[in-house]
N, C-alpha and C. Protein backbone atom coordinates (compact mmCIF):
# COMPACT_ATOMS: atom_id res chain seq x y z
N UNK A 1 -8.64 -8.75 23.04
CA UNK A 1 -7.37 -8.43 23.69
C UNK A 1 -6.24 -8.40 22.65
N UNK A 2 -5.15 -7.61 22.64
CA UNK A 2 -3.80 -7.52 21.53
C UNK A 2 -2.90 -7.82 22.95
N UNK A 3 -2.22 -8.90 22.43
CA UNK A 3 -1.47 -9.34 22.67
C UNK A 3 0.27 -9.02 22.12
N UNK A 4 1.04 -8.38 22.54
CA UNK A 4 2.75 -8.07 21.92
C UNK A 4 3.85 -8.70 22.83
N UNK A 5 4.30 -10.24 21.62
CA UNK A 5 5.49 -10.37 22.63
C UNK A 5 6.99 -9.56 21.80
N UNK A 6 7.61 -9.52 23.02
CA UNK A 6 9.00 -8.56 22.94
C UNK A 6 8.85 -7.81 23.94
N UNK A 7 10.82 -8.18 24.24
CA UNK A 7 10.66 -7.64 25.78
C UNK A 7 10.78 -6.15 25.28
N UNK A 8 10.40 -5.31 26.73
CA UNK A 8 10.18 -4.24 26.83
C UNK A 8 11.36 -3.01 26.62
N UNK A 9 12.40 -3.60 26.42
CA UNK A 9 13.96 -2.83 26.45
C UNK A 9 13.83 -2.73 24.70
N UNK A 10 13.25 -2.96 23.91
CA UNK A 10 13.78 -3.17 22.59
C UNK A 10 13.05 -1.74 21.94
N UNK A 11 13.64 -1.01 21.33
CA UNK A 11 13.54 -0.19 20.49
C UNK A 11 11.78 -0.26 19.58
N UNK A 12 12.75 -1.65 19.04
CA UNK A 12 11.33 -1.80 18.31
C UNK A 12 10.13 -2.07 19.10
N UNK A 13 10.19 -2.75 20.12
CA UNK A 13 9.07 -3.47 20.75
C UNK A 13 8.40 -1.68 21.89
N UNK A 14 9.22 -1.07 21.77
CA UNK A 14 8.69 -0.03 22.20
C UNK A 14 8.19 1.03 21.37
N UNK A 15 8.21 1.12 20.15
CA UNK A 15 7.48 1.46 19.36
C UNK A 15 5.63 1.29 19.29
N UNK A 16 5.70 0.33 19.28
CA UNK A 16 4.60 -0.37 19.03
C UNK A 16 3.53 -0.45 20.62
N UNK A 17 4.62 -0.69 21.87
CA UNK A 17 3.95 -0.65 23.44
C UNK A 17 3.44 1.09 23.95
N UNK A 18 4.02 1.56 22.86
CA UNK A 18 3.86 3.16 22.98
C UNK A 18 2.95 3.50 22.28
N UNK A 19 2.96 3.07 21.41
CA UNK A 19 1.51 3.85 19.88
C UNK A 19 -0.12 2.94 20.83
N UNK A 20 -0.18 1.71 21.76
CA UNK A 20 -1.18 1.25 22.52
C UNK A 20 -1.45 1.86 23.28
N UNK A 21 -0.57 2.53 24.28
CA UNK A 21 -0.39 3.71 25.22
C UNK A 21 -0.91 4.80 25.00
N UNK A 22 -0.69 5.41 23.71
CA UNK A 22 -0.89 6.67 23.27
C UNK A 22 -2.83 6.11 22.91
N UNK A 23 -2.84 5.21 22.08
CA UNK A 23 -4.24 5.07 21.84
C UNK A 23 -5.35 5.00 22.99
N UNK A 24 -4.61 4.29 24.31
CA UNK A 24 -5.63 4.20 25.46
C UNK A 24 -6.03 2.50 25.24
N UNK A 25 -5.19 1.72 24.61
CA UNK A 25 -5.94 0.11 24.94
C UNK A 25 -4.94 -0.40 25.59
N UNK A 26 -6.15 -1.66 26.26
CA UNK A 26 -5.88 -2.33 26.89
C UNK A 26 -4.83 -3.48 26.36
N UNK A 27 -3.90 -4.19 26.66
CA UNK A 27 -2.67 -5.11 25.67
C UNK A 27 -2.39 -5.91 26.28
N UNK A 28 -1.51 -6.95 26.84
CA UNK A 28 -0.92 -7.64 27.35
C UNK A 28 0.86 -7.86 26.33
N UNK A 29 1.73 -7.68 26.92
CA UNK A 29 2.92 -7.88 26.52
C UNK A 29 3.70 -8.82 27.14
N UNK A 30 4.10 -10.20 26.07
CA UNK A 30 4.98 -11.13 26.75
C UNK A 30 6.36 -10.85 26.62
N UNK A 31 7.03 -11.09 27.61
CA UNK A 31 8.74 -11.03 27.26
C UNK A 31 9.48 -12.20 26.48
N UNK A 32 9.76 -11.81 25.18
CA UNK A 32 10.21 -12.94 24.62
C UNK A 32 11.75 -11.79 23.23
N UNK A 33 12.40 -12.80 23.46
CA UNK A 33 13.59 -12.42 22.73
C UNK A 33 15.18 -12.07 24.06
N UNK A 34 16.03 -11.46 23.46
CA UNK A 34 17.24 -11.24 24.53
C UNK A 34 17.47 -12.63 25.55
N UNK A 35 17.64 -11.62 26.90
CA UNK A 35 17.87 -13.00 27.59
C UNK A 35 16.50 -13.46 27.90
N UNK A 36 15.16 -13.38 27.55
CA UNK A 36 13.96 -13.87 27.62
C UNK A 36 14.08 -15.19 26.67
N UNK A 37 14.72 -15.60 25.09
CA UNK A 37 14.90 -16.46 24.73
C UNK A 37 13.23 -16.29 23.94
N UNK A 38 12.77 -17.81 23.68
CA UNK A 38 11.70 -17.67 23.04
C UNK A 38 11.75 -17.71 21.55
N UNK A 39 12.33 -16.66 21.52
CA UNK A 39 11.81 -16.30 19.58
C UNK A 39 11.71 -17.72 18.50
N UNK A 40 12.63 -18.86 19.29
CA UNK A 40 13.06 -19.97 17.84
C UNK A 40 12.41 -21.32 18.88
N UNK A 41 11.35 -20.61 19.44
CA UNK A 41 10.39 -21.59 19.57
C UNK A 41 9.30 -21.80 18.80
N UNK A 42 8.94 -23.47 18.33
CA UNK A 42 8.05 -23.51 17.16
C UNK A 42 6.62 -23.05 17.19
N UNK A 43 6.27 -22.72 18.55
CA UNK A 43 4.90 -22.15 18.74
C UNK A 43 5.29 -20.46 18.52
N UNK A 44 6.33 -19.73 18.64
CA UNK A 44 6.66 -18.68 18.25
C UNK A 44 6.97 -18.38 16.84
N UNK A 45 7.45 -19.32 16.47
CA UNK A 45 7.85 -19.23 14.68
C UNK A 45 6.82 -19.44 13.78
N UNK A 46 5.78 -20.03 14.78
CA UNK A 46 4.33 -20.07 14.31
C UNK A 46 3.92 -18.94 13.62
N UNK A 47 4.12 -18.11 14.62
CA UNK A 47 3.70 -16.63 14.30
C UNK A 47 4.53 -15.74 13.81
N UNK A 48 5.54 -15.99 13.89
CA UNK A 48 6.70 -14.98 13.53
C UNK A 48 7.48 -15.52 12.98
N UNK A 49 7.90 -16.06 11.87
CA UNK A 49 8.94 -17.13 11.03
C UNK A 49 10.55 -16.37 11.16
N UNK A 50 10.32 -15.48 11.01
CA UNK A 50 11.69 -14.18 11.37
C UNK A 50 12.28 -14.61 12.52
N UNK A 51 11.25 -15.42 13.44
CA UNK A 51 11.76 -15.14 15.16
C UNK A 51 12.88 -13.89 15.50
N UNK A 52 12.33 -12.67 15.37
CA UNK A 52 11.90 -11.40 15.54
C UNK A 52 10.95 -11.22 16.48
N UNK A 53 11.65 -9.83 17.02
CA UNK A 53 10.82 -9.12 17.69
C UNK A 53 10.40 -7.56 17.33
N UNK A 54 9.27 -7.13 17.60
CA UNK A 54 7.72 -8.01 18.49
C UNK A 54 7.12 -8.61 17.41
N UNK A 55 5.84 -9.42 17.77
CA UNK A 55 4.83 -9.81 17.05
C UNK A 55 3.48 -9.42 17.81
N UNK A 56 2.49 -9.04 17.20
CA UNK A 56 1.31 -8.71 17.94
C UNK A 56 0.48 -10.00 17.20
N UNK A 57 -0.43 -10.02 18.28
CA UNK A 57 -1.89 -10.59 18.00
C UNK A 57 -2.91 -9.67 18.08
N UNK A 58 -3.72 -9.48 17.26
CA UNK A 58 -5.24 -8.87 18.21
C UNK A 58 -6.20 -10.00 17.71
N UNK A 59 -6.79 -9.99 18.83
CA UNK A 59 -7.94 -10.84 18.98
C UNK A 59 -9.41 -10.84 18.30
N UNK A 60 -9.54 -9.44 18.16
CA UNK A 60 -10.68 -8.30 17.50
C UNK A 60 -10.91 -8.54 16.47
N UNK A 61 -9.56 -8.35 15.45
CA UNK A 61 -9.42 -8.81 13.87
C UNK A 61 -9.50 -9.67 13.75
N UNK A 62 -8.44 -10.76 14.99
CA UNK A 62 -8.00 -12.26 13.89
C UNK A 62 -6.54 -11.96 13.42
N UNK A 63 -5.99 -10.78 13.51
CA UNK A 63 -4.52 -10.80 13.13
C UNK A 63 -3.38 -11.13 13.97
N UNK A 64 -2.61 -11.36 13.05
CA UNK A 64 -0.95 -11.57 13.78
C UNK A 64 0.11 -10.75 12.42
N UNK A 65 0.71 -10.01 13.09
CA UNK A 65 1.71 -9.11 12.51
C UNK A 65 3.64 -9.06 13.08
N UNK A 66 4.12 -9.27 12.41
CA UNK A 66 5.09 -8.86 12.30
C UNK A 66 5.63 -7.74 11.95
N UNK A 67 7.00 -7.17 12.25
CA UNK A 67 7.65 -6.05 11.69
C UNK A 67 7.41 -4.65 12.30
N UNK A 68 7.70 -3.86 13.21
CA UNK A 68 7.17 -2.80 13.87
C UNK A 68 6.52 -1.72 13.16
N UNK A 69 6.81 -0.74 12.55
CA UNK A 69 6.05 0.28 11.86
C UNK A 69 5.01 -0.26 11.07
N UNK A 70 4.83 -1.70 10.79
CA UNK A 70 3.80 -2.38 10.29
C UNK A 70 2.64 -2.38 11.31
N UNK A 71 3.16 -3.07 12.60
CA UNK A 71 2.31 -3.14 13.21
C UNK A 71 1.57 -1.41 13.68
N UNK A 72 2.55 -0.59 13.84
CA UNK A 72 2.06 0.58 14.37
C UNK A 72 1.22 1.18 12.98
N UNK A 73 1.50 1.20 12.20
CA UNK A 73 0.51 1.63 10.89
C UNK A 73 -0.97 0.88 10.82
N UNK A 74 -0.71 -0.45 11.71
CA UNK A 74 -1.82 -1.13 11.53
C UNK A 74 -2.76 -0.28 12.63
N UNK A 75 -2.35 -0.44 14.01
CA UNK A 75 -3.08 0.11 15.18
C UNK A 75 -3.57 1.71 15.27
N UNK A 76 -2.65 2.42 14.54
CA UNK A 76 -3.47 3.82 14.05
C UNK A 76 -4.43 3.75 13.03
N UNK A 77 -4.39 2.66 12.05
CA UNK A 77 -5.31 3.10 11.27
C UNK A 77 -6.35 2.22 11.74
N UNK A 78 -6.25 1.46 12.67
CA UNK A 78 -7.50 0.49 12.82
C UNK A 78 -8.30 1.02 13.84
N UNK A 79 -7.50 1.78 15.05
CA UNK A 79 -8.00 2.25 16.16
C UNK A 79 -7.84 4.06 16.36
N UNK A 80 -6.98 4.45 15.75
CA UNK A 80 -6.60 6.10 15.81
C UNK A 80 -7.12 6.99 14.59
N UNK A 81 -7.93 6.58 14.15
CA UNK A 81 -8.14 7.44 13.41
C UNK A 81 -8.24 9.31 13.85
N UNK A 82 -8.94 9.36 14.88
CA UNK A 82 -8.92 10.39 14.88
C UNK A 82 -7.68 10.98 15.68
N UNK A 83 -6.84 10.32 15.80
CA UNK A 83 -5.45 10.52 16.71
C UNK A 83 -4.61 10.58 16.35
N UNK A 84 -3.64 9.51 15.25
CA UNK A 84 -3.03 9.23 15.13
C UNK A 84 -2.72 8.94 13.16
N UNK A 85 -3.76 8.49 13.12
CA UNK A 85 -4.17 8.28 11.47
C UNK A 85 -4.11 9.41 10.80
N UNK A 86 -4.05 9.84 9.65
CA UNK A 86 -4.87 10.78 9.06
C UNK A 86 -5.11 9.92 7.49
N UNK A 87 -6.48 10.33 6.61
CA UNK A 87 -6.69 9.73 6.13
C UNK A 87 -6.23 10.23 4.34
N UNK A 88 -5.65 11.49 4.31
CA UNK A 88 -4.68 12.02 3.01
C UNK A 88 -3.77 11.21 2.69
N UNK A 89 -3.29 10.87 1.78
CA UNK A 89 -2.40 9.88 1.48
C UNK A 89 -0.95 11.08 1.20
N UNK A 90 -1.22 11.96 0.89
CA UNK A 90 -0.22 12.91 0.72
C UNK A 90 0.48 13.77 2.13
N UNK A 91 -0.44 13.71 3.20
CA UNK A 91 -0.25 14.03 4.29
C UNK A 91 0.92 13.04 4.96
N UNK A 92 0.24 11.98 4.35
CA UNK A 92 0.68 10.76 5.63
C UNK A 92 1.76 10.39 5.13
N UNK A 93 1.82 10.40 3.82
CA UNK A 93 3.32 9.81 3.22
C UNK A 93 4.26 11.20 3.65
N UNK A 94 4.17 12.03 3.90
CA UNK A 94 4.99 12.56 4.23
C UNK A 94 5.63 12.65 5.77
N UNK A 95 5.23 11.89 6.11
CA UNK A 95 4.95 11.10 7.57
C UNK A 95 5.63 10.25 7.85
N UNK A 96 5.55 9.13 6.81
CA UNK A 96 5.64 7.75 6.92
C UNK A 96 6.88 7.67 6.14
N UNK A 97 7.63 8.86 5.41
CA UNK A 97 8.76 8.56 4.67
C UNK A 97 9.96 8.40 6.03
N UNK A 98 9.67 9.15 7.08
CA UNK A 98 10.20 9.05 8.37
C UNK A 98 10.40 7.79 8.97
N UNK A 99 8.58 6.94 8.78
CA UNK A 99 9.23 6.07 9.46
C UNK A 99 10.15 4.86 8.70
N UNK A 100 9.60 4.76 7.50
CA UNK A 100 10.81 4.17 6.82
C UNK A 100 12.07 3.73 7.08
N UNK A 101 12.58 5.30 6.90
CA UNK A 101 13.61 5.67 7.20
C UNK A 101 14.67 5.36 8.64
N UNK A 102 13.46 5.34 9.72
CA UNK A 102 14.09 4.80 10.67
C UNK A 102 14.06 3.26 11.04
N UNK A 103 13.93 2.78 10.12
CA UNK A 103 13.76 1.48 10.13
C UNK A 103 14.73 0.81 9.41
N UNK A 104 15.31 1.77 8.08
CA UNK A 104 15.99 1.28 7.18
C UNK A 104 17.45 2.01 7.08
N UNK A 105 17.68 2.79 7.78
CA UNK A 105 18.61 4.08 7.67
C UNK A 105 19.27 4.40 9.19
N UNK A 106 18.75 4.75 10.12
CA UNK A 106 18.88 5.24 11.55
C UNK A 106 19.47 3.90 12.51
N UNK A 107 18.78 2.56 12.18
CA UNK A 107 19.44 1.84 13.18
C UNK A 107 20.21 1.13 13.07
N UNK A 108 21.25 1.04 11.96
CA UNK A 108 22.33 0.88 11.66
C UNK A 108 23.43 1.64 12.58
N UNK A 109 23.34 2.96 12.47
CA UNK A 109 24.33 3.77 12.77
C UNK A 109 23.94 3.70 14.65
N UNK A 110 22.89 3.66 14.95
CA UNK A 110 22.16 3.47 16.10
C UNK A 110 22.78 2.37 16.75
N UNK A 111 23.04 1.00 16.21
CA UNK A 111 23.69 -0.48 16.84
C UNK A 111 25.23 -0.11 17.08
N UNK A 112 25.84 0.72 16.29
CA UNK A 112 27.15 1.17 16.11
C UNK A 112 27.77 1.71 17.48
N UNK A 113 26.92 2.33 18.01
CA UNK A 113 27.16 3.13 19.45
C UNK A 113 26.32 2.52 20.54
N UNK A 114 25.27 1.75 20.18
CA UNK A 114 24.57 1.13 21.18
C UNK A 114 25.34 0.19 22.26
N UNK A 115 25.35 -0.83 21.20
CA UNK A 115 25.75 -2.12 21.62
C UNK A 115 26.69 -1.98 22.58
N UNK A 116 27.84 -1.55 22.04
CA UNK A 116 29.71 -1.64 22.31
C UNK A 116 29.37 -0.74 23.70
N UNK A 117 28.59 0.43 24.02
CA UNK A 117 28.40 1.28 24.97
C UNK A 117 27.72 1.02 25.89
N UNK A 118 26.73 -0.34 25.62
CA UNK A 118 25.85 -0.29 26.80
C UNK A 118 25.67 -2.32 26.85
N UNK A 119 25.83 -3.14 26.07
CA UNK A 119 26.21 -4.38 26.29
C UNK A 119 27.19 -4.65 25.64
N UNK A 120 28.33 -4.35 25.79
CA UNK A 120 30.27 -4.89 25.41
C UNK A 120 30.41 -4.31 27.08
N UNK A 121 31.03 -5.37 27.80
CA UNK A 121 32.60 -4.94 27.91
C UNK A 121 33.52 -3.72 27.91
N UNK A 122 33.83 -2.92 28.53
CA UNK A 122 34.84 -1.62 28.12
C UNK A 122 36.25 -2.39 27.44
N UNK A 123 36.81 -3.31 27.67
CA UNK A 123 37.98 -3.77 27.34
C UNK A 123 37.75 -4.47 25.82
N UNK A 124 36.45 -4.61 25.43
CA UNK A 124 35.96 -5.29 24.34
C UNK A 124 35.79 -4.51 23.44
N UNK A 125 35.98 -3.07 23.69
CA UNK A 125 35.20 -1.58 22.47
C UNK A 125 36.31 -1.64 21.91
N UNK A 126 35.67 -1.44 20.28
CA UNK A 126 36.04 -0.58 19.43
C UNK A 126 35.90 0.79 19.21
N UNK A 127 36.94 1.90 19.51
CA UNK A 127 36.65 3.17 19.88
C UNK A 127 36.81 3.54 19.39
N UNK A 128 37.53 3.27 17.92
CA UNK A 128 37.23 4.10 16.80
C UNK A 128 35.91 3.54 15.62
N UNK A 129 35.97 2.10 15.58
CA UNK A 129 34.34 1.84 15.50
C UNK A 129 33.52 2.62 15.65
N UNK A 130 33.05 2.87 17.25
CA UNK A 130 31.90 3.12 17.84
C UNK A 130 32.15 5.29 17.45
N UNK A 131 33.22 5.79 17.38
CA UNK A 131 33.30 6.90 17.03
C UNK A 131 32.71 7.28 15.53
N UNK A 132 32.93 6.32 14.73
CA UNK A 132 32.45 6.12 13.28
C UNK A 132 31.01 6.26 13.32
N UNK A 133 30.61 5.28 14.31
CA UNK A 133 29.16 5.30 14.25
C UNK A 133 28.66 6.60 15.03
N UNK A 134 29.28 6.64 15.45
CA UNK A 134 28.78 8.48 16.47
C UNK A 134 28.69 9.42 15.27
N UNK A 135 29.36 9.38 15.04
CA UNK A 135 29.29 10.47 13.39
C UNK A 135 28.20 10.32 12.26
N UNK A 136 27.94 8.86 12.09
CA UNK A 136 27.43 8.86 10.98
C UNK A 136 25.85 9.31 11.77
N UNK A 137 25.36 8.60 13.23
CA UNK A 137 24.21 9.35 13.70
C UNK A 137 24.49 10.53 14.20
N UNK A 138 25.06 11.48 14.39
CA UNK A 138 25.05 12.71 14.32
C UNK A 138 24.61 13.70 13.30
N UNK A 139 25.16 12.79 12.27
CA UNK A 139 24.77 13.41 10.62
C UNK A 139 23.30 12.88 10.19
N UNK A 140 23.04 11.83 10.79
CA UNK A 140 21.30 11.30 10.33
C UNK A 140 20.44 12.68 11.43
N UNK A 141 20.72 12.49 12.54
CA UNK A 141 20.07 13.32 13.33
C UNK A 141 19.79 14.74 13.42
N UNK A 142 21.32 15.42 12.39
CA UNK A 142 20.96 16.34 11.84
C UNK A 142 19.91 16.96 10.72
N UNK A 143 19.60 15.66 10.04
CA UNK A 143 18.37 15.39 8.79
C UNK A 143 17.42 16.15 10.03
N UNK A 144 16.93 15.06 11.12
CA UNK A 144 16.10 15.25 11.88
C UNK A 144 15.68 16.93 12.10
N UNK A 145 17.20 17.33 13.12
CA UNK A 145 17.13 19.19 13.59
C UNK A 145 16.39 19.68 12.27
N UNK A 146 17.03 19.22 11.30
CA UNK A 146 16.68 20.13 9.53
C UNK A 146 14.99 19.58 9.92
N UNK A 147 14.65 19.10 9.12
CA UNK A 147 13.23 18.38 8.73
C UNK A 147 12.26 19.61 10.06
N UNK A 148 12.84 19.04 11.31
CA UNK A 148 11.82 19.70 12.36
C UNK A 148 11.52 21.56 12.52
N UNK A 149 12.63 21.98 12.12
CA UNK A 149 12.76 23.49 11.87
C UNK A 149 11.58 23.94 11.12
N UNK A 150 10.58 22.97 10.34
CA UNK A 150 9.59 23.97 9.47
C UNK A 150 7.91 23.15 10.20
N UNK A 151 8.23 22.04 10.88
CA UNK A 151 6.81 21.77 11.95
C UNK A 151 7.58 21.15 13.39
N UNK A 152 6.42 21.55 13.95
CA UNK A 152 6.70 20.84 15.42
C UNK A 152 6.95 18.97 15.25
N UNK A 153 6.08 18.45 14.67
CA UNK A 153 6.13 17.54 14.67
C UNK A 153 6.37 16.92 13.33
N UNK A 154 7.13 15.60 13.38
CA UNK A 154 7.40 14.46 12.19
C UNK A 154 6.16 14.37 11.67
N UNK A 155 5.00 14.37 12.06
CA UNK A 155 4.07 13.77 11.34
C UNK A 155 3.01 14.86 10.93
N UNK A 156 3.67 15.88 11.06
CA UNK A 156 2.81 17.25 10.59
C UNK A 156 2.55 18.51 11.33
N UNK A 157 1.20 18.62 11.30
CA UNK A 157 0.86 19.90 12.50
C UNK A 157 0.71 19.17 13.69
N UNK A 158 0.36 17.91 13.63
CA UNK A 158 -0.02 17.13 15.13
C UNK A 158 1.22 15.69 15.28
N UNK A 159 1.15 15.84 16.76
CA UNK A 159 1.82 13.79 16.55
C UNK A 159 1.32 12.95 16.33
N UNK A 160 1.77 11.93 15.56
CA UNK A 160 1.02 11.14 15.09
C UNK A 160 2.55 9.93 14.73
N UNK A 161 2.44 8.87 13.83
CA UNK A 161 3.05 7.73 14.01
C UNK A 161 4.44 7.80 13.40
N UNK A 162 4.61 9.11 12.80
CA UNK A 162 6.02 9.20 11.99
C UNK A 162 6.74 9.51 13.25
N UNK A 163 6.50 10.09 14.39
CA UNK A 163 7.05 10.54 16.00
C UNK A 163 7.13 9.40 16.68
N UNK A 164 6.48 8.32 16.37
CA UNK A 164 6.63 7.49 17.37
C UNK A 164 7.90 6.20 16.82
N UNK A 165 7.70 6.52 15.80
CA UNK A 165 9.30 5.50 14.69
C UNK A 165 10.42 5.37 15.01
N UNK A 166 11.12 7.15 15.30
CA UNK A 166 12.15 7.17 15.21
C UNK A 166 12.86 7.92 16.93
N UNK A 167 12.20 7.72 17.38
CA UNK A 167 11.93 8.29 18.65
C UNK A 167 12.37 7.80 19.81
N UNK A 168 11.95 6.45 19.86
CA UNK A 168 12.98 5.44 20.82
C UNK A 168 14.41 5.60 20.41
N UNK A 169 15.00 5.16 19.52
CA UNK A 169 16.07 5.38 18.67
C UNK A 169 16.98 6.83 19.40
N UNK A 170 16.11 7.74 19.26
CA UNK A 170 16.80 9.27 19.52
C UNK A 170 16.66 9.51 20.81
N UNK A 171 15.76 8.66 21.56
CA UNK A 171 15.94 8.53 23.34
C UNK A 171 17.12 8.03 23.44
N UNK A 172 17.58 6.81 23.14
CA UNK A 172 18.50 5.82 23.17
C UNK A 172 19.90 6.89 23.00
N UNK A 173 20.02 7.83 22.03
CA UNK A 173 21.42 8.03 21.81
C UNK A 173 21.57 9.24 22.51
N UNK A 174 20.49 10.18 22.72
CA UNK A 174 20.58 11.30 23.82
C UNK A 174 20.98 11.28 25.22
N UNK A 175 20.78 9.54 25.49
CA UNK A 175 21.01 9.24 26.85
C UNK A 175 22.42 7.92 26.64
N UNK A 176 23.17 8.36 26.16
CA UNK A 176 24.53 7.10 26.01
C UNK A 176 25.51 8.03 26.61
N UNK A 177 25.42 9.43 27.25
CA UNK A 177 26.30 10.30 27.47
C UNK A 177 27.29 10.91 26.23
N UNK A 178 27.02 10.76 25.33
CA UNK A 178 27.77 11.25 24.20
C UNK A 178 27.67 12.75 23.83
N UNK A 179 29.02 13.77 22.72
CA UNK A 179 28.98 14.57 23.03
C UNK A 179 27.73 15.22 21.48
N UNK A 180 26.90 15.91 21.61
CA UNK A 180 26.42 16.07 20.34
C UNK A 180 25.94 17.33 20.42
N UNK A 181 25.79 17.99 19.05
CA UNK A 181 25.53 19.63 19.00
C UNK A 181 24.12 19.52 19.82
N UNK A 182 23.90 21.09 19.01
CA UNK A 182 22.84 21.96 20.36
C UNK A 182 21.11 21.19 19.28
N UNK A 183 21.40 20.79 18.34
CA UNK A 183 19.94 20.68 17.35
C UNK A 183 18.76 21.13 18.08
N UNK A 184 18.88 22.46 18.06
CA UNK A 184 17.24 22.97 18.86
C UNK A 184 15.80 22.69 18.07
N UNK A 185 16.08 22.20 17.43
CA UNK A 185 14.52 21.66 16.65
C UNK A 185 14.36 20.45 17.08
N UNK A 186 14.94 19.76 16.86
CA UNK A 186 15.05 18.08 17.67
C UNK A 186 14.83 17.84 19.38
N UNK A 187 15.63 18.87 19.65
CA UNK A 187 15.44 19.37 21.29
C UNK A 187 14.16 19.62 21.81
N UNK A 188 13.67 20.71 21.09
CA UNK A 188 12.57 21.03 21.52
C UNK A 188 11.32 19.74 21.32
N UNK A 189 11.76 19.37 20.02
CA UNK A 189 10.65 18.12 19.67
C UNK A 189 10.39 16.77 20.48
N UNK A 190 12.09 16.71 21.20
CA UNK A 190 12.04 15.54 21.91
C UNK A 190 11.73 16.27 23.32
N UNK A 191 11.00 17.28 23.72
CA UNK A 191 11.26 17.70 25.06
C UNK A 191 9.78 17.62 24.93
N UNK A 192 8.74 18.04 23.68
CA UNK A 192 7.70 18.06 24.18
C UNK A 192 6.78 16.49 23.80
N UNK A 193 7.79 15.01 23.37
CA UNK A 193 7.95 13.80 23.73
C UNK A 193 8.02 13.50 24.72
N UNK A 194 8.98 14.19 25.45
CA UNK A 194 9.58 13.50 26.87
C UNK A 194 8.35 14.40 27.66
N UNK A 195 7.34 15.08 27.72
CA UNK A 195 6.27 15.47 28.44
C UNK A 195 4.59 14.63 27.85
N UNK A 196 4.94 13.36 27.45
CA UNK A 196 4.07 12.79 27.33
C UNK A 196 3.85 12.11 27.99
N UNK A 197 2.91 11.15 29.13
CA UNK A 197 2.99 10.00 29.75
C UNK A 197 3.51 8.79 29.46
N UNK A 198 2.10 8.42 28.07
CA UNK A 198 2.70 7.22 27.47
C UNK A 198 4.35 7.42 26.98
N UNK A 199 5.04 8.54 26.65
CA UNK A 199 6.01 8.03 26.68
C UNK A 199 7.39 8.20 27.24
N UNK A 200 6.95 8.65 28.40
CA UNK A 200 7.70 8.57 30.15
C UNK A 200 7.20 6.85 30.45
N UNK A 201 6.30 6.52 30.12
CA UNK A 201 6.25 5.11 30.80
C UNK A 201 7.00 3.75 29.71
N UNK A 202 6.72 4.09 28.57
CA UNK A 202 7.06 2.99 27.30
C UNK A 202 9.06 3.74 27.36
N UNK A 203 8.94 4.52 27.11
CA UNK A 203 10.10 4.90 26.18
C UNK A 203 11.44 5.25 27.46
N UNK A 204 10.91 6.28 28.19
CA UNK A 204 12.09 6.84 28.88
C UNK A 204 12.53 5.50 30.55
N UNK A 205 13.05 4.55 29.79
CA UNK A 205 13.27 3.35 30.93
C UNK A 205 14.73 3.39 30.36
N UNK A 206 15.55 2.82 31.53
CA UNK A 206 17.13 3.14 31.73
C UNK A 206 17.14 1.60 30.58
N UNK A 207 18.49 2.09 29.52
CA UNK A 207 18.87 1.49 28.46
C UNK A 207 19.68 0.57 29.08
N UNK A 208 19.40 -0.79 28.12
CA UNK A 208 19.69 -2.05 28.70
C UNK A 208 20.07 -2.75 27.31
């Protein structure tokens, strides 16, 4: 059994509840972090010293992982090979420079408009703040429109785990009501996302 605690609203923790989805296993997910609490408990820090979210267990290996695109790099290559993996190192890094990226780059500008828009207060915003941050992801997301214009997908000719990185993230800001160009490469990419199951069930849940 793989076990992932982190509640289900988290970006990251939906990363990872989505790439299980997409694979077809079976998981169990505890709610731990937000108002679930948890994380800076010592049987949690056990496993996760960060007290961060998520952490997986699988039972199969013997592992416990931290860090999301870690864990999702782990579960494609352990279980997706023929899905999700590919086994070129030149293929995949060109893949994986994506997810990086949204890990290290995207959710910065991402917290900027999140937070203040969907847990602040209206009397509590910073509106030229949160306008700052509208801009600077407008301009990351344009990378995105660019990049997608020459394949359908982040992760090549097929989907695979560089799509599943940055993806919650670009659900999240498509749906804050904000005003943003037409990016028909991104559009189209997130439209034939948003016609996936697994991620109508993991991903497209009202932002919290």
């Amino acid at each position: 059994m793989i076990t992932v605690w982190g509640r289900n609203n988290s970006t990251n923790v939906k990363k990872v509840l989505w790439c299980l989805e997409e694979l077809g296993m079976e998981y169990e997910n505890i709610p731990v972090g937000g108002q679930f609490g948890k994380t800076h408990d010592p049987e949690y820090q056990a496993m996760n010293p960060n007290a961060l979210i998520p952490c997986l267990q699988d039972d199969a290996t013997g592992i416990t992982l931290w860090e999301s695109n870690v864990i999702v790099r782990y579960l494609a290559a352990q279980y997706g090979q023929q899905t999700l993996w590919t086994e070129n190192p030149a293929k995949r890094a060109l893949g994986e420079k994506w997810m990086d990226w949204s890990a290290s780059t995207l959710p910065y500008a991402f917290r900027g408009v999140f937070l203040p828009l969907v847990r602040t207060p209206p009397e509590q915003r910073d509106e030229q703040s949160i306008e700052q941050s509208r801009q600077e992801c407008e301009k990351l997301l344009t990378m995105l429109d660019q990049a997608l214009a020459d394949s359908a997908w982040l992760s090549g000719e097929e989907f695979g785990i560089a799509d599943i990185a940055p993806a919650p993230i670009v659900y999240g800001l498509l749906n804050l009501g904000l005003s943003w160009p037409e990016w028909p490469h991104l559009r189209n990419w997130y439209q034939r996302l948003a016609e996936r199951p697994a991620f109508q069930r993991i991903v497209m849940i009202p932002l919290s």
